[in-house]
Protein backbone atom coordinates (compact mmCIF):
# COMPACT_ATOMS: atom_id res chain seq x y z
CA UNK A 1 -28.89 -6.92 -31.86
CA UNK A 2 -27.44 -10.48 -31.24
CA UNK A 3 -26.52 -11.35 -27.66
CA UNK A 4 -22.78 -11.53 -29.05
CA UNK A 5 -23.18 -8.03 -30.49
CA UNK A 6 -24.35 -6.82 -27.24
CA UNK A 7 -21.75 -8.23 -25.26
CA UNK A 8 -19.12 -6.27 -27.89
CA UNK A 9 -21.24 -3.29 -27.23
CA UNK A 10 -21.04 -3.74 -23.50
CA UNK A 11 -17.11 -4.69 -23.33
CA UNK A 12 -16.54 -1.20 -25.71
CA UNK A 13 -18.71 1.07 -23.11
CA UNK A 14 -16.94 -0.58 -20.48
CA UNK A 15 -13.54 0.37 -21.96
CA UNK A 16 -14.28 4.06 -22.23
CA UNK A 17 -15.40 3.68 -18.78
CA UNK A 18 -12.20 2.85 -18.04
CA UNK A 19 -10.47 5.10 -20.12
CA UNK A 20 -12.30 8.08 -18.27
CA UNK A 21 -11.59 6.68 -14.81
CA UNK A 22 -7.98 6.70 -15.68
CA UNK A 23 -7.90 10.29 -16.90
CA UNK A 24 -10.13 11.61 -13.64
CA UNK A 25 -8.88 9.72 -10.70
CA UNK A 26 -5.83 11.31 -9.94
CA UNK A 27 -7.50 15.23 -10.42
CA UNK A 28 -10.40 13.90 -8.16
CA UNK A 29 -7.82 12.79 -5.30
CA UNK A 30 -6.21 15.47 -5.76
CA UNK A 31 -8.57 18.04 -5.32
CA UNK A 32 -11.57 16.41 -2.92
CA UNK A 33 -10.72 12.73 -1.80
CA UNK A 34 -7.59 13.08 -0.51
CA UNK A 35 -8.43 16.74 1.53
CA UNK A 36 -8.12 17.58 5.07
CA UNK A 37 -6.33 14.18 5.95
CA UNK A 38 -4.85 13.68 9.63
CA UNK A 39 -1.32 14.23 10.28
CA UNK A 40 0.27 11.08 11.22
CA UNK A 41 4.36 10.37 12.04
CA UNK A 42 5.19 9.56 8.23
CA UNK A 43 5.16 7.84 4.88
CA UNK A 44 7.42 5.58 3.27
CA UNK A 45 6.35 5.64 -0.18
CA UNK A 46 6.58 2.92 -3.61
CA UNK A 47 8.56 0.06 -1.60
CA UNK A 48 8.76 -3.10 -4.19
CA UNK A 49 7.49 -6.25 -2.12
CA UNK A 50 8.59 -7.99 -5.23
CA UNK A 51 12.04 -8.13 -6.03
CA UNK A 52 12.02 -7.29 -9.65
CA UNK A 53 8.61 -7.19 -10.16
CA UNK A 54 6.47 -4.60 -11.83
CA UNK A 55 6.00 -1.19 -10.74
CA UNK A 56 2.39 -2.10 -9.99
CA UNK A 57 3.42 -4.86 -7.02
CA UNK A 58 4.69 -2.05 -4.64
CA UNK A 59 3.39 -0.62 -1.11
CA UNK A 60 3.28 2.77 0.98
CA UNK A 61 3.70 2.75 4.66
CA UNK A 62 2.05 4.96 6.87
CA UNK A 63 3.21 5.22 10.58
CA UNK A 64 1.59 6.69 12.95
CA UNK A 65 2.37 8.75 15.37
CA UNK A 66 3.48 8.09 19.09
CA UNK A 67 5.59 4.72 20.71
CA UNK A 68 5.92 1.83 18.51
CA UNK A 69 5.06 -1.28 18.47
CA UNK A 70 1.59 -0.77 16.44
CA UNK A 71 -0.96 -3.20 14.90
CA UNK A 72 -0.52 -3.66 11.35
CA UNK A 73 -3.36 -2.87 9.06
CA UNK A 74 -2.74 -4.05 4.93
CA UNK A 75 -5.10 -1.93 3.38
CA UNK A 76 -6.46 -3.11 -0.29
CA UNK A 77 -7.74 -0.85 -3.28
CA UNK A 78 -10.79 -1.14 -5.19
CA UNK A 79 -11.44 -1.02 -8.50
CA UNK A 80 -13.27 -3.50 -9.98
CA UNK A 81 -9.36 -5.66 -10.51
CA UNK A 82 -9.38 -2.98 -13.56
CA UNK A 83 -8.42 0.19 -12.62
CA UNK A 84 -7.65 2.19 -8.82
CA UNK A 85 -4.71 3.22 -7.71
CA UNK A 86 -3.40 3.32 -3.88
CA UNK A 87 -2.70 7.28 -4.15
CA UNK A 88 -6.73 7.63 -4.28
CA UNK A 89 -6.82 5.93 -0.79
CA UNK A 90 -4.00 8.04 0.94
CA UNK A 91 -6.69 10.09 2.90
CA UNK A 92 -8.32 6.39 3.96
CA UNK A 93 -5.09 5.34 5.14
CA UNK A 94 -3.54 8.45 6.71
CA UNK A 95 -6.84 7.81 9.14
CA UNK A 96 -6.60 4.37 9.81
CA UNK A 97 -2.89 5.19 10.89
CA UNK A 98 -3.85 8.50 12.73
CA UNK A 99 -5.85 5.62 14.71
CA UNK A 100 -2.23 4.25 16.12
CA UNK A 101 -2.28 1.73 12.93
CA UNK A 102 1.14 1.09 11.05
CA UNK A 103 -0.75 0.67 7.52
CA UNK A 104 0.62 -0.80 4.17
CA UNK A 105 -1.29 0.50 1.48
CA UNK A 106 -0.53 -1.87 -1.62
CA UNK A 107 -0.94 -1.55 -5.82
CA UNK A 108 -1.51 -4.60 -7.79
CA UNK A 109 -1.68 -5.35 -11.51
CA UNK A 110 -4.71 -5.19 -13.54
CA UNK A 111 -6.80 -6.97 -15.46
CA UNK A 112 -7.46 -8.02 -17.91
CA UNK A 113 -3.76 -8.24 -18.29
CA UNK A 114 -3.44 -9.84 -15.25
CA UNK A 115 -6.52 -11.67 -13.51
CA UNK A 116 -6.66 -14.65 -11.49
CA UNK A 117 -4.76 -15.81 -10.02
CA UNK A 118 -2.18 -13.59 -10.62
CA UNK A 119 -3.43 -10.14 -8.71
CA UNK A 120 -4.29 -13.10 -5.70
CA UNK A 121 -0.86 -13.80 -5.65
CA UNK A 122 0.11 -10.20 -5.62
CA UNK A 123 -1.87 -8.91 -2.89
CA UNK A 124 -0.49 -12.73 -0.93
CA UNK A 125 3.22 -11.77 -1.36
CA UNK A 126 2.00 -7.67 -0.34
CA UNK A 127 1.27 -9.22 3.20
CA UNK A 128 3.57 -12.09 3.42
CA UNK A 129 6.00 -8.57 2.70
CA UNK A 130 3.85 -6.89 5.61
CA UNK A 131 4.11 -9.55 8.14
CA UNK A 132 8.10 -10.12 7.57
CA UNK A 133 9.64 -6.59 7.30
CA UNK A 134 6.49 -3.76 9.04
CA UNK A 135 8.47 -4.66 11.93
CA UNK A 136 10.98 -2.61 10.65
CA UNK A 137 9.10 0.05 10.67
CA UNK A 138 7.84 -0.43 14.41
CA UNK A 139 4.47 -2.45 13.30
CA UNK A 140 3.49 -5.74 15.91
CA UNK A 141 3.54 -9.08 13.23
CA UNK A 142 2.03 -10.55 15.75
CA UNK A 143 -1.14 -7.89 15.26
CA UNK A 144 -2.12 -8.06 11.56
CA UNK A 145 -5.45 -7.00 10.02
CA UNK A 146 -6.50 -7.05 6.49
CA UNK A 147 -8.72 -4.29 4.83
CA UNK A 148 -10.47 -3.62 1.51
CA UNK A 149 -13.56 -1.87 -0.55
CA UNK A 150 -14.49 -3.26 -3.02
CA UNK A 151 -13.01 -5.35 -5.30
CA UNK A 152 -10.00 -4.77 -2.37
CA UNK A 153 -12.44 -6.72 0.01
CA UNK A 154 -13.12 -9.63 -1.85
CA UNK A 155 -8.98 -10.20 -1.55
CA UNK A 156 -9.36 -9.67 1.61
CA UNK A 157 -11.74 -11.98 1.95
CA UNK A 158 -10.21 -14.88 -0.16
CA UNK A 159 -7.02 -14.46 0.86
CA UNK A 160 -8.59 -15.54 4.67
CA UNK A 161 -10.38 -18.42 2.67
CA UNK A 162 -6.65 -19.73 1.20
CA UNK A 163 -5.31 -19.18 4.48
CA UNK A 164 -7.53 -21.95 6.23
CA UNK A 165 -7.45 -24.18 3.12
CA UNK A 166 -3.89 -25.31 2.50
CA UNK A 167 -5.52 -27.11 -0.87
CA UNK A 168 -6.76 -23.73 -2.32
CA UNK A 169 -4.04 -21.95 -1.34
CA UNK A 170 -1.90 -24.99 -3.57
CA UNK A 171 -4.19 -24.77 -6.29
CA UNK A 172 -3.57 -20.94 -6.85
CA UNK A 173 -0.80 -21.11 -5.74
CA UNK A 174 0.15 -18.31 -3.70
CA UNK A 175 3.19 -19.55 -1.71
CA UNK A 176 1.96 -19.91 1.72
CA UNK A 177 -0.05 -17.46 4.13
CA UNK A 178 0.79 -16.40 7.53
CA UNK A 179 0.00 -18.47 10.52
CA UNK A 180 -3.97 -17.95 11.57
CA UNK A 181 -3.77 -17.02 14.58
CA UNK A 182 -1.55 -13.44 13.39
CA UNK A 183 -4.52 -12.59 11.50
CA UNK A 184 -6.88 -10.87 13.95
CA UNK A 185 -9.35 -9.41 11.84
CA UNK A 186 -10.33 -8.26 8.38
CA UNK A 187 -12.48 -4.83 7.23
CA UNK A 188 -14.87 -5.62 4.65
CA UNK A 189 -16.11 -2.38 2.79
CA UNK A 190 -19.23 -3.39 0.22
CA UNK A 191 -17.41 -6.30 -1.21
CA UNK A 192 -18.03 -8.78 -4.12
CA UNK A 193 -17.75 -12.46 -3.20
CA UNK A 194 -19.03 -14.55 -5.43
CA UNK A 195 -18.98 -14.43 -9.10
CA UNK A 196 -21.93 -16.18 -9.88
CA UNK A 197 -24.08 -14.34 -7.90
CA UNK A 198 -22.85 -10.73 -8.11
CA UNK A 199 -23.61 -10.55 -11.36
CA UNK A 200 -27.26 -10.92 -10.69
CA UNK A 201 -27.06 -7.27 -9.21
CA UNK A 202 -27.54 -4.23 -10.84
CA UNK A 203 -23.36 -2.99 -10.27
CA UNK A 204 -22.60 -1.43 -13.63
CA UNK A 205 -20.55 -3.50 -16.34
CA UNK A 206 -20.57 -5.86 -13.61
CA UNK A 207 -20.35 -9.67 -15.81
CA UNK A 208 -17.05 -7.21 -18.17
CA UNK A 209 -15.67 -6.66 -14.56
CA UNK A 210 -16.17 -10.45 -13.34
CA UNK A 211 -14.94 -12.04 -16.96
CA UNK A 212 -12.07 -9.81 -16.99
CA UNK A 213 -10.58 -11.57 -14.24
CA UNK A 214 -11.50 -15.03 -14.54
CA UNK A 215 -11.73 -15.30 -17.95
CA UNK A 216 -14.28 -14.99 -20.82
CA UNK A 217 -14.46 -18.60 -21.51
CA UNK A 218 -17.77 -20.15 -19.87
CA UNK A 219 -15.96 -23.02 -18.57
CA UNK A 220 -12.99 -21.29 -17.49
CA UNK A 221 -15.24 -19.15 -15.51
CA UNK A 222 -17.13 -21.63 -14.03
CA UNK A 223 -14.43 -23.34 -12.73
CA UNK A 224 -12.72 -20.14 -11.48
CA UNK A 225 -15.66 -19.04 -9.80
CA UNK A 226 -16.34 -22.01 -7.85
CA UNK A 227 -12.20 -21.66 -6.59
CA UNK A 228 -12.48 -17.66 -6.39
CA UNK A 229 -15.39 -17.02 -4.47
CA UNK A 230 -14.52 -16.82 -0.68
CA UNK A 231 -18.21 -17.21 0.23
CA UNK A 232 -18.08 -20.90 -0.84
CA UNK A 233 -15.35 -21.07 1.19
CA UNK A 234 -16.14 -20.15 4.76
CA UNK A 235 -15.04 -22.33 7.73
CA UNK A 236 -14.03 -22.71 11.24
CA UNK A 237 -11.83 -20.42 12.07
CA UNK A 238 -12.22 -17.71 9.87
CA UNK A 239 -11.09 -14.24 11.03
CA UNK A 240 -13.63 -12.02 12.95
CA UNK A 241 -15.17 -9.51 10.27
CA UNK A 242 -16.52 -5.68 10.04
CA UNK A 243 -18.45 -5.72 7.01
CA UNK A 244 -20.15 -2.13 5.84
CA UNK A 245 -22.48 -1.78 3.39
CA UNK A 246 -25.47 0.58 1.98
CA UNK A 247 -28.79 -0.13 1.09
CA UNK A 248 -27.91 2.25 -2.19
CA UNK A 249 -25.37 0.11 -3.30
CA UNK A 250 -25.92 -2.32 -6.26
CA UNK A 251 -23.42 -4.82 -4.23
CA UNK A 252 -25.61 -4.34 -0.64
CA UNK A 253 -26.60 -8.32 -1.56
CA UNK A 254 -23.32 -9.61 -1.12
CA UNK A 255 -22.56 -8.04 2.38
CA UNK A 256 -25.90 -9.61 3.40
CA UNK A 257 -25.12 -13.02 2.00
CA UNK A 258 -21.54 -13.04 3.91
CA UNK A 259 -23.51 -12.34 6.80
CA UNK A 260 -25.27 -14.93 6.02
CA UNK A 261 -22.80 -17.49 5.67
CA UNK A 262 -20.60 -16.58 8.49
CA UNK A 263 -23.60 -16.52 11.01
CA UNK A 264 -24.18 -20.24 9.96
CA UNK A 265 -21.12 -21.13 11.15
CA UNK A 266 -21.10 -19.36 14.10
CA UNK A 267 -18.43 -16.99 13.31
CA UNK A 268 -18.05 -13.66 15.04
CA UNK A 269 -18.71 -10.40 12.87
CA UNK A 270 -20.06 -7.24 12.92
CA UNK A 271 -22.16 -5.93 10.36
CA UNK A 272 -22.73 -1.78 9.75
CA UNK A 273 -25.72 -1.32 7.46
CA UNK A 274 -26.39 2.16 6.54
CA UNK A 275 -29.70 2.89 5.77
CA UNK A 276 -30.69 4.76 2.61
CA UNK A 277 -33.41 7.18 4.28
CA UNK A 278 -30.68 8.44 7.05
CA UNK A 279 -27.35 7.97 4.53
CA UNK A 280 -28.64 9.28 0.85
CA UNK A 281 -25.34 9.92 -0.53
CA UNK A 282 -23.52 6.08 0.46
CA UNK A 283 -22.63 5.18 -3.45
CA UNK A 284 -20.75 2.44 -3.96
CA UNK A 285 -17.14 3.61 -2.63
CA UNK A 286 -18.62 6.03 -0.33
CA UNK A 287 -15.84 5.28 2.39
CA UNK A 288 -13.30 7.74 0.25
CA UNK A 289 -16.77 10.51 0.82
CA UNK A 290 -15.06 11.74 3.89
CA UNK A 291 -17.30 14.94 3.71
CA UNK A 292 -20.55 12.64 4.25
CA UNK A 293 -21.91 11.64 7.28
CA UNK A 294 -22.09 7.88 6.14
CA UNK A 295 -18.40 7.78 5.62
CA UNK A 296 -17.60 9.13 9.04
CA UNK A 297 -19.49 6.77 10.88
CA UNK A 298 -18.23 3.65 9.03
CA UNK A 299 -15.15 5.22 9.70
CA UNK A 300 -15.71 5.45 13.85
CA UNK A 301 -17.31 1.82 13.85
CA UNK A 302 -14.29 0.28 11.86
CA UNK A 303 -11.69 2.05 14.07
CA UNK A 304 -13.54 1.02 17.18
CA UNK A 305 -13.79 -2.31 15.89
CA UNK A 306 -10.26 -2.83 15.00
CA UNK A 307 -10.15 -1.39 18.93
CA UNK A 308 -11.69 -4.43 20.21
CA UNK A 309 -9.55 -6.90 18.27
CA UNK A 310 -5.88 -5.48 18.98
């Protein structure tokens, strides 16, 4: 078979993939990820941060409970920018807000509909929405952190790269970013961060992923991926990171390399590595395995993390 006709093949498997994610996601919440979640003071649920926009661009709030004022925690979705939903995450969020955390847990749009920029610019208006109206809602704007697995961490990641490169941010555009010093810290849960290089890892349909938001065009993508990858785009200033990873997961490599990166520019982070001998069951997305020892640590470290930076 031609290298065309095995990129066809690829691109079909991958949309059956999908196809099957979409019809098991919301029986798998349902019935195991979202279990035995901590009461907290109360949800808000499907609140538009884009006037008119698509049903897609909308948030949940989750406040905790107790005495306002709270941090504020944006949590984002994984997914691969093709398919997750923020329902699957309600467990995730319900604990981060159990924590004292007022949390906004945001949708986007998918690709390949919608890639880059425009699911950048929806998850920059989801916390420009955050940091002008959780107050609302008793959250501290002056306390805001960013979180994300996944494909959710890389925007968590590049939207801190736009926000200390008023250029980037122009070339995207997304409209501006809140002030730097607001922005205490971001939760990095076994992200992707650049293009190039996560797709020499073994992450399943990992270039139909990667092409489906940039583009399929080899120049198009190149150029994209040298504006889309946060790790190129590290610098002073840069918020203080928890980064969690597994040696079992295809996208372990990445985590490293951002540690990488941000320890050669002498920026503060923490990084939670989970070994494969003591944590056999840390998959990629293993934060949502709430049963599983792995999950419950990386849980404890992030809360006690976001602890230290409040």
């Amino acid at each position: 078979m031609s290298e065309e006709g095995v990129r066809h093949y690829s691109r079909g498997l991958f949309h059956v993939a999908k196809l099957i994610w979409a019809l098991g996601e919301r029986v798998l919440r349902t019935l195991l990820l979202n279990r035995c979640a901590p009461r907290i003071g109360g949800i808000e649920r499907n609140i538009r941060y884009r006037f008119g926009g698509s049903r897609l661009q909308s948030l949940d709030v989750f406040r905790p409970r107790g005495e306002p004022p709270w941090p504020v925690l944006v949590y984002i979705h994984g997914g691969g920018f093709h398919f997750g939903d923020k329902r699957t995450y309600d467990r995730v969020c319900r604990r981060f807000a159990s924590g004292g955390h007022l949390v906004c847990n945001i949708n986007y749009r998918m690709a390949p509909r919608w890639g880059y920029p425009e699911q950048v610019q929806d998850v920059a208006a989801a916390i420009a929405w955050a940091a002008d109206n959780a107050s609302w809602f008793g959250g501290d704007t002056e306390r805001i952190f960013i979180a994300g697995d996944s494909a959710g961490a890389y925007f968590a990641a590049e939207y801190a790269a736009l926000m200390l490169d008023e250029g980037l941010a122009r070339r995207v555009p997304v409209g501006g970013c809140v002030p730097p010093e607001r922005l205490r810290g971001l939760l990095l849960f076994y992200g992707a961060f650049d293009f190039e290089r996560v797709q020499r890892t073994s992450f399943p349909f990992v270039r139909e992923m990667a092409t489906g938001f940039l583009g399929r065009d080899p120049a198009v993508f190149a150029e994209r991926a040298s504006e889309a990858s946060p790790l190129r785009h590290i610098s002073p200033g840069f918020p203080p990171c928890f980064i969690a990873t597994s040696e079992i997961d295809p996208l372990h490599p990445e985590s490293l390399e951002l540690r990488n990166r941000l320890s050669e520019e002498g920026l503060p982070f923490r990084l939670l590595t989970l070994p494969a001998a003591q944590y056999p069951f840390t998959w990629h997305g293993f934060l949502n395995f709430w049963w599983c020892r792995g999950a419950r640590r990386t849980m404890r470290e992030a809360l006690a993390f976001l602890e230290e930076q409040r």
